[in-house]
Protein backbone atom coordinates (compact mmCIF):
# COMPACT_ATOMS: atom_id res chain seq x y z
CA UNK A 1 11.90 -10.29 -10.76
CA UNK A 2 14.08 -7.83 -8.67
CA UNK A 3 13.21 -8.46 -4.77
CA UNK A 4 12.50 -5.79 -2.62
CA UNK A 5 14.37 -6.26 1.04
CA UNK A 6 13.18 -3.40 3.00
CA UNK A 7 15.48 -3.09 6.34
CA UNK A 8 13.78 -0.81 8.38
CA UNK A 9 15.46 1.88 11.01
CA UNK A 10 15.11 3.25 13.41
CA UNK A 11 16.76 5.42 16.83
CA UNK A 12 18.44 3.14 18.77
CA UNK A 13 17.96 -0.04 16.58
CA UNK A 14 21.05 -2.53 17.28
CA UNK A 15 23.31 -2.39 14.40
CA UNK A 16 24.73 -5.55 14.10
CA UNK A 17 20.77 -6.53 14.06
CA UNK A 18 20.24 -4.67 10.17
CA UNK A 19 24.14 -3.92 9.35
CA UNK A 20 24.56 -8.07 9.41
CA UNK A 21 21.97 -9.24 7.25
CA UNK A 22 22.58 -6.28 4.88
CA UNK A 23 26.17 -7.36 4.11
CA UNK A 24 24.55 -10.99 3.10
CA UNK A 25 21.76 -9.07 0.87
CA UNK A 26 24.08 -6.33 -0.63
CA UNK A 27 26.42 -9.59 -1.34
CA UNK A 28 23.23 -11.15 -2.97
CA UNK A 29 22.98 -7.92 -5.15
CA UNK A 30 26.55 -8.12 -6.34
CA UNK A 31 25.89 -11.14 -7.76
CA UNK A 32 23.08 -10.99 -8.93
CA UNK A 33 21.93 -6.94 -9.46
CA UNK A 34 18.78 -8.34 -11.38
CA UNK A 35 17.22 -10.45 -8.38
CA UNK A 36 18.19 -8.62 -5.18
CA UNK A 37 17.24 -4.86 -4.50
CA UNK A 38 18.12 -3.96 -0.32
CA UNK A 39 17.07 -0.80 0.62
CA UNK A 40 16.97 1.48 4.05
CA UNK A 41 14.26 2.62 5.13
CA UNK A 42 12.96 4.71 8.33
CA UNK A 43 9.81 6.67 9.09
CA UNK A 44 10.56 9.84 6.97
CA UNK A 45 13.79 8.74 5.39
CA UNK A 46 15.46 10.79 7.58
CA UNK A 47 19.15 9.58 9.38
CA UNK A 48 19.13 7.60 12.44
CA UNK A 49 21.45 7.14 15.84
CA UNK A 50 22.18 3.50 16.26
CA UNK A 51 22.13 1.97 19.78
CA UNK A 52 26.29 1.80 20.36
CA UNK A 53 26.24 5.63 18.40
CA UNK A 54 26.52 4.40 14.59
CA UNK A 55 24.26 7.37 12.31
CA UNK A 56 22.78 5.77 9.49
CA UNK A 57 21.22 7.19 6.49
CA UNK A 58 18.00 5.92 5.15
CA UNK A 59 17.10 5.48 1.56
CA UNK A 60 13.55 5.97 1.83
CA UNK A 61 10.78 6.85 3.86
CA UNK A 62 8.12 4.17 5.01
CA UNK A 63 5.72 6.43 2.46
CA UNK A 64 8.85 6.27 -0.45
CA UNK A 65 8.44 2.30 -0.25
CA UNK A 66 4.89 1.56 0.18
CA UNK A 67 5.02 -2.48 -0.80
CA UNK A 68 7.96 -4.94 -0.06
CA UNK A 69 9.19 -8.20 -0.78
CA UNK A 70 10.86 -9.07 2.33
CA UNK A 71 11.04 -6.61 5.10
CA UNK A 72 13.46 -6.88 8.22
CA UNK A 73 12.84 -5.36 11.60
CA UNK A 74 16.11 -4.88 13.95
CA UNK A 75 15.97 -5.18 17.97
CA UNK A 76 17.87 -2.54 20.44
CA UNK A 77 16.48 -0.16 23.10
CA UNK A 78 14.34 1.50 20.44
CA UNK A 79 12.06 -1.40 20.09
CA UNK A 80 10.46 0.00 23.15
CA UNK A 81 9.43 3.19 21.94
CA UNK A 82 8.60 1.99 18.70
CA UNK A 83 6.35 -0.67 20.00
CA UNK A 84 4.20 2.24 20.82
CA UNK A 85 4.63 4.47 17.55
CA UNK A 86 1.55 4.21 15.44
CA UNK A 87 3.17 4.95 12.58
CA UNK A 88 5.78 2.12 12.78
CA UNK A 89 3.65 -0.17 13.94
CA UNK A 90 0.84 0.83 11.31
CA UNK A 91 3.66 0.57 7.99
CA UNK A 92 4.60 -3.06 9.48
CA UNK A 93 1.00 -3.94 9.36
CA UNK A 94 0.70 -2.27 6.07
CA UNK A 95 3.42 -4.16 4.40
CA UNK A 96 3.67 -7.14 5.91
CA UNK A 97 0.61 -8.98 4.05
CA UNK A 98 1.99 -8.69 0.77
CA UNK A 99 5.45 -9.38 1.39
CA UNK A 100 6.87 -12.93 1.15
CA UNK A 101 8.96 -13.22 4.21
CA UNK A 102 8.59 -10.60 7.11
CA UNK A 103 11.67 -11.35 9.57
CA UNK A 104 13.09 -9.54 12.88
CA UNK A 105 16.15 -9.87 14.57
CA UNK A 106 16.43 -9.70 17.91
CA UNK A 107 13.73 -7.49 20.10
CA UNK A 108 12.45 -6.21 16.49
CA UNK A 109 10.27 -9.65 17.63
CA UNK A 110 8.34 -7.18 19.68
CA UNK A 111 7.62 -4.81 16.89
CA UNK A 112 6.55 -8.17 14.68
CA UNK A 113 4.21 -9.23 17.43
CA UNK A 114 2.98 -5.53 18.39
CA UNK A 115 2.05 -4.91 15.06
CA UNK A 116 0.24 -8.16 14.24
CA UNK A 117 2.15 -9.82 11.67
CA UNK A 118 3.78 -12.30 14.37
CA UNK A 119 1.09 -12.81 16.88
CA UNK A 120 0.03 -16.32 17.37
CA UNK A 121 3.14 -17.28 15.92
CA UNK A 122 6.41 -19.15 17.37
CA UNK A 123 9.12 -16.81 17.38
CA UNK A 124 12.38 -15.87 19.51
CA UNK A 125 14.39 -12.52 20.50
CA UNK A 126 17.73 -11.91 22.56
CA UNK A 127 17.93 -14.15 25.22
CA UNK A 128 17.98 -11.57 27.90
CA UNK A 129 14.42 -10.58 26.61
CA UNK A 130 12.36 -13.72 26.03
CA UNK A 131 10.73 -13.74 29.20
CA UNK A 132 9.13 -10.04 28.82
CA UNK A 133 7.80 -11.39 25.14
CA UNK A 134 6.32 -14.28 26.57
CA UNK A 135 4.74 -12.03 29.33
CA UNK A 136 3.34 -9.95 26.34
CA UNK A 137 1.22 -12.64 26.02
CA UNK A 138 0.67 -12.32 22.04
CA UNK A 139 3.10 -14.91 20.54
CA UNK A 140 2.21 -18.38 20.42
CA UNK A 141 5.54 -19.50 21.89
CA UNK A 142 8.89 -17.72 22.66
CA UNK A 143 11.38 -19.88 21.90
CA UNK A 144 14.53 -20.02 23.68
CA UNK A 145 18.39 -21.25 23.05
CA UNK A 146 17.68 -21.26 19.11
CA UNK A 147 19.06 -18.94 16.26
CA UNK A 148 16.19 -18.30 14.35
CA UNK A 149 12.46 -19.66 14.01
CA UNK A 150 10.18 -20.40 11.43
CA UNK A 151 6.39 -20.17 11.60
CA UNK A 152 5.08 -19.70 8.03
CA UNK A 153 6.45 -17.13 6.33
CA UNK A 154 7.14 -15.47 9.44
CA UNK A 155 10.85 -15.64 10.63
CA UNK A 156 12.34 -14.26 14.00
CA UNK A 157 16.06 -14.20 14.80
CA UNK A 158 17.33 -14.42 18.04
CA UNK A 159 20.28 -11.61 19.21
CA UNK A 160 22.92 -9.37 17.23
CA UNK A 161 24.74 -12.11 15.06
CA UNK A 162 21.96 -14.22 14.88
CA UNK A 163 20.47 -11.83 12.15
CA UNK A 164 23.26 -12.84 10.09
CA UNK A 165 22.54 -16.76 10.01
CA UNK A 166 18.60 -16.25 9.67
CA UNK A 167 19.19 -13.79 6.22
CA UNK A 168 21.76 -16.69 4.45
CA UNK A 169 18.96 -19.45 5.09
CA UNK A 170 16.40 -16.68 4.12
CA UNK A 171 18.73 -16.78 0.88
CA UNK A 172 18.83 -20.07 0.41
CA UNK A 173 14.94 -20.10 0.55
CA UNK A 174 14.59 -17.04 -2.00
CA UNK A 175 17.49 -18.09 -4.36
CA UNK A 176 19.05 -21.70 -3.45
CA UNK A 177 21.07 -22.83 -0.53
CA UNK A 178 24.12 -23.12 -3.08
CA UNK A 179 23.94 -19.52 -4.01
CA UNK A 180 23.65 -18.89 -0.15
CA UNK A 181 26.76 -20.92 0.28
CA UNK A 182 28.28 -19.09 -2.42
CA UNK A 183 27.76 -16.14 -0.53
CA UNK A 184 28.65 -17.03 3.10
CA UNK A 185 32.01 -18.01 1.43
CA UNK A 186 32.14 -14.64 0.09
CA UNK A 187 31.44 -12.66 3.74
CA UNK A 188 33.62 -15.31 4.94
CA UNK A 189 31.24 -16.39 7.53
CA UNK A 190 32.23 -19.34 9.02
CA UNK A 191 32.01 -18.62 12.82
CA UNK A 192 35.34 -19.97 14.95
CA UNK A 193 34.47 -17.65 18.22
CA UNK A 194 38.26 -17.48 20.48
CA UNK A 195 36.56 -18.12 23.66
CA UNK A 196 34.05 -20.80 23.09
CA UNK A 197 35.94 -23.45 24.55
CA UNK A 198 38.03 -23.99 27.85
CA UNK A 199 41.37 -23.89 27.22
């Protein structure tokens, strides 16, 4: 069965937040065409203007993809304004129930809890945001100084690169942590930041 991995746009969504994860799925498809299906998707299927100025081109509109296996929500700025868009919020609530895994990445958190699919959960968002979720008041717990969290089959990255840890377990949960090895050794993903150490 070919999975459906809606990544959902939007103006002003970070890119590293969808563009990460999407190299680890579109890697997924290359390997296996038969299993893995990634698609773009915004509101009308229209283009959108990233956060740092990146225009992206949608496959399909939220109407153009009206069920979904997994669907990711990015953070940036937009988050904001799309935490009050009933038609965003009303697709993620639309979807979400029949999909297997519904994730976020970074402040897309706020969209997950906004719309319903994440409230009363434990979840996380950039670190420079977790006390305005909590203040939201609709999560169960915001969890800080962690990649990603798990509450049922709800899972919330924290910021930006984060995104692209959270989708290779999320592989390794669809598929098998071997094939998600297989794949992080094909991104060659093996993080060695410069200036994580004093030298």
């Amino acid at each position: 069965m070919r999975l459906q991995i809606g990544l959902i746009l939007f103006d002003d969504a970070e890119e590293l937040d969808f563009v990460g994860p999407w190299e680890v799925f579109t890697a997924a498809r290359m390997a296996k065409p038969e299993r893995f299906e990634p698609v773009l998707i915004s509101q009308t299927g229209a283009k959108v203007r990233c956060a740092k100025g990146m225009v992206v081109e949608a496959q399909k509109s939220f109407a153009e993809m009206p069920a979904l296996d997994v669907i990711l929500v990015p953070g940036g700025q937009g988050t904001r304004r799309e935490a009050k868009n009933p038609a965003m919020l009303d697709y993620i609530a639309r979807v979400a129930p029949s999909c297997s895994w519904v994730t976020s990445v970074c402040t897309g958190s706020l969209l997950l809890t906004t719309a319903g699919p994440a409230r009363g959960k434990r979840v996380t968002t950039h670190w420079s945001f977790i006390e305005t979720l909590r203040s939201q008041g609709q999560a169960a717990e915001v969890l800080e100084q962690v990649r990603f969290v798990r509450d049922g089959n709800v899972l919330t990255a924290a910021g930006v690169s984060a995104g692209i840890d959270m989708a290779l377990w999320l592989l390794g949960q669809l598929e098998s942590p071997a094939f998600a090895r297989q794949i992080q050794h094909y991104i060659e993903y093996h993080p060695a930041p410069p200036y994580a150490a004093e030298v």
